[in-house]
C-alpha atoms as a PDB file:
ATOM      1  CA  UNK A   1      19.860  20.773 -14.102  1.00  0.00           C
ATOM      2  CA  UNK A   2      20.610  16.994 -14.286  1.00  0.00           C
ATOM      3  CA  UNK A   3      21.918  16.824 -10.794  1.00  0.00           C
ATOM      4  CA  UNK A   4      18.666  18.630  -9.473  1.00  0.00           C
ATOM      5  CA  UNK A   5      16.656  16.268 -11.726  1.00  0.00           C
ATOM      6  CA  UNK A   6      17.818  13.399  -9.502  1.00  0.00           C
ATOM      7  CA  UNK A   7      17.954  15.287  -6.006  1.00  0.00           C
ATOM      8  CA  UNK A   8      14.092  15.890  -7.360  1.00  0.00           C
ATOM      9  CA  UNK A   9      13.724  12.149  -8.453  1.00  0.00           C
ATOM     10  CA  UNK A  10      14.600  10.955  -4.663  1.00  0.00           C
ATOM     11  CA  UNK A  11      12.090  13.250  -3.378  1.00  0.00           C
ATOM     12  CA  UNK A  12       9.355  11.775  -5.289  1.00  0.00           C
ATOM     13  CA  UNK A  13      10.798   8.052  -4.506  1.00  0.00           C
ATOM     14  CA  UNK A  14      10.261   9.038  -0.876  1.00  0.00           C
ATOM     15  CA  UNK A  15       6.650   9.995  -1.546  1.00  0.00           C
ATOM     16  CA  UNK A  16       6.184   6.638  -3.523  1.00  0.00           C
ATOM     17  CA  UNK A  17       7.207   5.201  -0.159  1.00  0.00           C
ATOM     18  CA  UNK A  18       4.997   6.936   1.721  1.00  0.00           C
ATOM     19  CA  UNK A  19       1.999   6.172   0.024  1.00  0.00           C
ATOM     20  CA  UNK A  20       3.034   2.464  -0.029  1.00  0.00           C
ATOM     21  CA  UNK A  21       3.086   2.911   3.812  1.00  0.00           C
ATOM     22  CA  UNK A  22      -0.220   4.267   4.411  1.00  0.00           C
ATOM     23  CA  UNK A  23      -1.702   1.348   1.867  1.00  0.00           C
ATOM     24  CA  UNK A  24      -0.237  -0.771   3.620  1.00  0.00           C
ATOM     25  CA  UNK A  25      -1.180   0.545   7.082  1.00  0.00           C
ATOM     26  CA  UNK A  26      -4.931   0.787   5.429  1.00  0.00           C
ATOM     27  CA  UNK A  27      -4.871  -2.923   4.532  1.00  0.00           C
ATOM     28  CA  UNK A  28      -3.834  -3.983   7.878  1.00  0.00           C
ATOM     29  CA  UNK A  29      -6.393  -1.678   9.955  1.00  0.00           C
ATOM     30  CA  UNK A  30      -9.221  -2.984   7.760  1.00  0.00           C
ATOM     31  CA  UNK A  31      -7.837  -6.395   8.270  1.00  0.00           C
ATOM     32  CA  UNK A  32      -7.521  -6.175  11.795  1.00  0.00           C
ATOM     33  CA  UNK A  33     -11.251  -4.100  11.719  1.00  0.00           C
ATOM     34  CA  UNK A  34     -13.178  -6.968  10.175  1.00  0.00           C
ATOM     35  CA  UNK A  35     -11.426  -9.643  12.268  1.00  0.00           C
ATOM     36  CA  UNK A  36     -12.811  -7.517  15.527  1.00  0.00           C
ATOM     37  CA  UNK A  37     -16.104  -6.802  13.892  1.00  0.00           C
ATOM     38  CA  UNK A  38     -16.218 -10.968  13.546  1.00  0.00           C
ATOM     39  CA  UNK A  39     -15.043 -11.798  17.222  1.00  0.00           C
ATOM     40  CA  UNK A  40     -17.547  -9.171  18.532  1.00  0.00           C
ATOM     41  CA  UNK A  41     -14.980  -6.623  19.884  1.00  0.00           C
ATOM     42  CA  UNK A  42     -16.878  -3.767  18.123  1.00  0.00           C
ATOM     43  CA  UNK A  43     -13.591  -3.463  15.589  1.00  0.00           C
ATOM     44  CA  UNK A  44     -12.166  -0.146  14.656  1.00  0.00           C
ATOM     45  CA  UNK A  45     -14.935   2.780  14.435  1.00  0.00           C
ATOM     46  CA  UNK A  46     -12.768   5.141  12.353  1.00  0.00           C
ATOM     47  CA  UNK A  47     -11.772   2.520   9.858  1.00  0.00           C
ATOM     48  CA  UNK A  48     -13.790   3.634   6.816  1.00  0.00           C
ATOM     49  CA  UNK A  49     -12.714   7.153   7.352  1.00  0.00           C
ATOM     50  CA  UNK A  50      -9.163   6.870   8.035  1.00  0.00           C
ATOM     51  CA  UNK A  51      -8.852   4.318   4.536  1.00  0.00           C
ATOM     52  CA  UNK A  52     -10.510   6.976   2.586  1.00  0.00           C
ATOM     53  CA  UNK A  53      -8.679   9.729   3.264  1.00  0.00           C
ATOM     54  CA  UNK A  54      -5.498   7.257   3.216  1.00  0.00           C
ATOM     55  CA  UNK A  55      -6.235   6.327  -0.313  1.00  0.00           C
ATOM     56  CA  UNK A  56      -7.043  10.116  -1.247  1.00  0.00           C
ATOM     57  CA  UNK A  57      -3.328  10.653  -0.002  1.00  0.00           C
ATOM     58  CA  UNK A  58      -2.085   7.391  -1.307  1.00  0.00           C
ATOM     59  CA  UNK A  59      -3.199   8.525  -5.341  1.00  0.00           C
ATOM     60  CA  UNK A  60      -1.591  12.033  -5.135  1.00  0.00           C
ATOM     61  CA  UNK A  61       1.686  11.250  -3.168  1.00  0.00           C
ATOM     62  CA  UNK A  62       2.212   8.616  -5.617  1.00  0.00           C
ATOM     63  CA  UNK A  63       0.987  10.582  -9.002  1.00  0.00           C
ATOM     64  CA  UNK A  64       4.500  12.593  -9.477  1.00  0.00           C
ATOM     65  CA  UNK A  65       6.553   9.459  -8.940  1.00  0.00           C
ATOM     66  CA  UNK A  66       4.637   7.136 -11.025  1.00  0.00           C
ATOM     67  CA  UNK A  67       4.689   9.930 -14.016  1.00  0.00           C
ATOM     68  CA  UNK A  68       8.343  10.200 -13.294  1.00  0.00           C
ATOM     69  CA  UNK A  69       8.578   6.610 -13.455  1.00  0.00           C
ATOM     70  CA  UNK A  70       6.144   5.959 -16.551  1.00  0.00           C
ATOM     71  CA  UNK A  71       4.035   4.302 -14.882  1.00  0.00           C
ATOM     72  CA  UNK A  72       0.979   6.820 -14.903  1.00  0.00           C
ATOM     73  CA  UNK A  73      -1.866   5.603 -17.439  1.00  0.00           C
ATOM     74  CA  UNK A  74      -0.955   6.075 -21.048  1.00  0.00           C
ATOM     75  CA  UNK A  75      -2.130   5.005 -24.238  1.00  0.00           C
ATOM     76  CA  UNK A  76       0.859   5.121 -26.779  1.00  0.00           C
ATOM     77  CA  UNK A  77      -0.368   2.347 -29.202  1.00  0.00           C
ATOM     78  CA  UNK A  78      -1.380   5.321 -32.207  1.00  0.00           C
ATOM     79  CA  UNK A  79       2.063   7.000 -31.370  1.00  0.00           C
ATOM     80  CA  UNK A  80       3.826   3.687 -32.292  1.00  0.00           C
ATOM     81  CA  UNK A  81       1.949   3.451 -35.435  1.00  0.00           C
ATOM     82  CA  UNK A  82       1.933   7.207 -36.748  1.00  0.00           C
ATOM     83  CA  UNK A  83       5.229   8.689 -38.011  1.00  0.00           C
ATOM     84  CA  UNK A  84       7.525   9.585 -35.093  1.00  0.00           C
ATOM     85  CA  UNK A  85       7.704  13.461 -35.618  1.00  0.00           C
ATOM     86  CA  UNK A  86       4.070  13.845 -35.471  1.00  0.00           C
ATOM     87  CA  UNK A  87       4.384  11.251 -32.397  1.00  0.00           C
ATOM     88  CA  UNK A  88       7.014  13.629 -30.813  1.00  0.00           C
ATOM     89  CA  UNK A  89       5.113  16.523 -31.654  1.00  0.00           C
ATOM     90  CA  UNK A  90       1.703  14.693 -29.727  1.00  0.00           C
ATOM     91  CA  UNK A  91       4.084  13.617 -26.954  1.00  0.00           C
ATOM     92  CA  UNK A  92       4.625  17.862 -26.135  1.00  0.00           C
ATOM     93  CA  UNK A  93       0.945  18.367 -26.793  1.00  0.00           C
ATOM     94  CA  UNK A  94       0.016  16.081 -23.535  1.00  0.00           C
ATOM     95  CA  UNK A  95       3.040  17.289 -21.653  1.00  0.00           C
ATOM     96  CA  UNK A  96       1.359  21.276 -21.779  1.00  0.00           C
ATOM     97  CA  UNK A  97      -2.085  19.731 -21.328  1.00  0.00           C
ATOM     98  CA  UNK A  98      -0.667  18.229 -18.149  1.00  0.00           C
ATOM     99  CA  UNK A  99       0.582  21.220 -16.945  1.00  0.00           C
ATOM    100  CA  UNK A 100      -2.233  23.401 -17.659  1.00  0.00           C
ATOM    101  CA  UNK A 101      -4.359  20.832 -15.946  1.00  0.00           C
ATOM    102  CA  UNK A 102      -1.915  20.976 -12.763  1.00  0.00           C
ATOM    103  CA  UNK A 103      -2.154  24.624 -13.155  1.00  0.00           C
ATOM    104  CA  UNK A 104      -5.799  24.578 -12.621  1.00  0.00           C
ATOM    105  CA  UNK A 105      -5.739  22.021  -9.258  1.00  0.00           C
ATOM    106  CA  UNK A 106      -2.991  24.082  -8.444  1.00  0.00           C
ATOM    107  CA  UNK A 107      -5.325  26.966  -8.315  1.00  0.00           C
ATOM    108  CA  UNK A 108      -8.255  25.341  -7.380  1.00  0.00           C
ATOM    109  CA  UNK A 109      -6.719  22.915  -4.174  1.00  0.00           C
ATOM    110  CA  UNK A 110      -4.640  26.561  -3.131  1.00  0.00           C
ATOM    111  CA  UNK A 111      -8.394  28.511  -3.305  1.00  0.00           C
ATOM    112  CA  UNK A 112     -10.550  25.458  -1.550  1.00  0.00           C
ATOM    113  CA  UNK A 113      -7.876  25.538   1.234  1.00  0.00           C
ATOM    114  CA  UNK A 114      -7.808  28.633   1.799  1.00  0.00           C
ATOM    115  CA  UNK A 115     -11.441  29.096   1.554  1.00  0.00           C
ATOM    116  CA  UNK A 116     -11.462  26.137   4.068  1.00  0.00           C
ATOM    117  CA  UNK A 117      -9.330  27.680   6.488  1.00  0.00           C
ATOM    118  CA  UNK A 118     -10.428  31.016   6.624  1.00  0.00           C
ATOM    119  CA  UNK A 119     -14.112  29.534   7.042  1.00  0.00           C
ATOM    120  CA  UNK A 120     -12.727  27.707  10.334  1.00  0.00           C
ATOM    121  CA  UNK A 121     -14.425  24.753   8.544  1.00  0.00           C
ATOM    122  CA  UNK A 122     -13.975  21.274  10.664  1.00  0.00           C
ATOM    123  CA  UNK A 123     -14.748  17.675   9.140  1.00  0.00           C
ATOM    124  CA  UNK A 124     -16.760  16.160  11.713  1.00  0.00           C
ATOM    125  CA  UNK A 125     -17.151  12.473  11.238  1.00  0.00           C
ATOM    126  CA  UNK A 126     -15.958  10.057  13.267  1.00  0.00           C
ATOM    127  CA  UNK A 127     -12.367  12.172  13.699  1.00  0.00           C
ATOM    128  CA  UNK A 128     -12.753  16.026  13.738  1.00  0.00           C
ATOM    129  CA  UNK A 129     -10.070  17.834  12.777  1.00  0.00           C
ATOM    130  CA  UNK A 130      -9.803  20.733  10.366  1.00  0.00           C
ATOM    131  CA  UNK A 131     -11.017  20.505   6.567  1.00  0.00           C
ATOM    132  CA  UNK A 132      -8.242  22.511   5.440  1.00  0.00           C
ATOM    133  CA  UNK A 133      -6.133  19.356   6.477  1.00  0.00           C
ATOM    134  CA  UNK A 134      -7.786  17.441   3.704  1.00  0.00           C
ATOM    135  CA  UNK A 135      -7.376  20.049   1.174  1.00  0.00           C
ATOM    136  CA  UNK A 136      -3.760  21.057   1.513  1.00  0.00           C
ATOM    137  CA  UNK A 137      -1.896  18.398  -0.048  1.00  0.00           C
ATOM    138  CA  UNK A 138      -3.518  18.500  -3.360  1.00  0.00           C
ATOM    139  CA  UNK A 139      -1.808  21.780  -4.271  1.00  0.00           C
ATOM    140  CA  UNK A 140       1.353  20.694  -3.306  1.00  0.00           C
ATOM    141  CA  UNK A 141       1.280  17.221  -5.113  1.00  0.00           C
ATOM    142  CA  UNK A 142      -0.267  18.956  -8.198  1.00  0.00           C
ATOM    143  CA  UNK A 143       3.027  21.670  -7.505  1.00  0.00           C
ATOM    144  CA  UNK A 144       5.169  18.438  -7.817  1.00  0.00           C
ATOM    145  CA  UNK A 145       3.378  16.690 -10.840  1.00  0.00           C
ATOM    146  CA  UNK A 146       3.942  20.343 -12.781  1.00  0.00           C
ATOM    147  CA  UNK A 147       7.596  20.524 -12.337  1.00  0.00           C
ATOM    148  CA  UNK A 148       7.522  16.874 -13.072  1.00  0.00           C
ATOM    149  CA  UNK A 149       6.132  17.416 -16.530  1.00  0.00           C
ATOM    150  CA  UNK A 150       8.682  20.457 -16.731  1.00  0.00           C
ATOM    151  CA  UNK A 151      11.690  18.009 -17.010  1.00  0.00           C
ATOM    152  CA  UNK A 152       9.982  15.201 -19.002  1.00  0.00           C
ATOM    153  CA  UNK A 153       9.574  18.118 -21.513  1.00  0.00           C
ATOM    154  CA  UNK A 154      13.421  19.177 -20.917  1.00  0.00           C
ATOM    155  CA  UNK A 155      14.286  15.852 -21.402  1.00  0.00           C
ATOM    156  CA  UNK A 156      11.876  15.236 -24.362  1.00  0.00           C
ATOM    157  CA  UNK A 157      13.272  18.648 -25.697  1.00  0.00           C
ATOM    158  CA  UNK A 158      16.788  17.106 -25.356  1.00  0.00           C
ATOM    159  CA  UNK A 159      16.192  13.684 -27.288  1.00  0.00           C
ATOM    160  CA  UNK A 160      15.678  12.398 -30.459  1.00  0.00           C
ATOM    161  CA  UNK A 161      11.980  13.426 -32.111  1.00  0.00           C
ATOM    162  CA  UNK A 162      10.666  10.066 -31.672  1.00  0.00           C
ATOM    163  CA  UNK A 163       8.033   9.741 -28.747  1.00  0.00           C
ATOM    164  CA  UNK A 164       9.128   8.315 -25.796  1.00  0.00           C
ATOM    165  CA  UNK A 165      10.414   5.274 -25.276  1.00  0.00           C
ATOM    166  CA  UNK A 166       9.582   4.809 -21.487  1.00  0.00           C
ATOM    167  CA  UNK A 167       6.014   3.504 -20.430  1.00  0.00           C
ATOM    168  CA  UNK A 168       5.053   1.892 -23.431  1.00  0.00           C
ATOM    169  CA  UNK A 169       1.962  -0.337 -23.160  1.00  0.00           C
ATOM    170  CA  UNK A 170       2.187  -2.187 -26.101  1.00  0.00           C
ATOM    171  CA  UNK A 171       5.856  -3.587 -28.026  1.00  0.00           C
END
């Protein structure tokens, strides 16, 4: 389990990679749009479109990395201060919230595709290509953030019942 914990881990680092990429490819293309727009060249007409489905992909090919990582939002400062079973014990109860929630975009990104494709829906904007395109990735990312919480609870299941020790905000 340990070794496909880390195979998993390098996966996710890849998709933190990724979505470092495409910000970075979105900061240079509105860069790059605004100095056109300035010289008068017309800049780049599909520049608001292609940053804001670039940031849509950015936030959920980064989501199962950064929980991975700790680095997902978290506000820990009442499980430092209440006694560390009950801490331990709150720590499961958002670790099965999360997974019910990524249950339900699961379902719901899986159904809206679908739905999407079978509707031979297009986005037409300044690019037209398929709305299922848009859709698709957010039950797969949702996929990974699930089996993401499913070893932070194996792992929280394996350690001492104190909450965690990664990701604190305050020390």
């Amino acid at each position: 389990m340990e070794r496909l914990s880390q195979l998993y881990g390098r996966v996710l680092d890849g998709m933190i990679v990724l979505a470092a990429i495409i910000l970075l490819v979105i900061t240079f293309m509105i860069g790059f749009d605004v100095v056109l727009r300035n010289i008068g060249a017309g800049g780049i007409p599909p520049s608001n479109e292609l940053s804001e489905y670039g940031l849509y992909l950015t936030t959920i090919l980064a989501a199962p990395g950064l929980l991975r990582r700790g680095q997902h939002i978290r506000v820990d400062i009442i499980l430092r201060a209440i006694p560390p079973r009950i801490a331990w014990a709150i720590e499961w109860i958002g670790d099965v919230t999360g997974i019910i929630c990524c249950l339900f975009f699961i379902w719901y990104g899986v159904r809206v595709t679908m739905m999407s494709y079978a509707a031979g829906s297009y986005s037409i904007k300044t690019i037209v290509f398929p709305e299922w395109w848009i859709f698709a990735p957010l039950p797969v990312c949702f996929l990974m953030v699930a089996v993401e919480f499913i070893f932070r609870m194996r792992q929280l299941a394996l350690s001492e019942r104190v909450p965690r020790s990664d990701a604190v905000s305050a020390s």
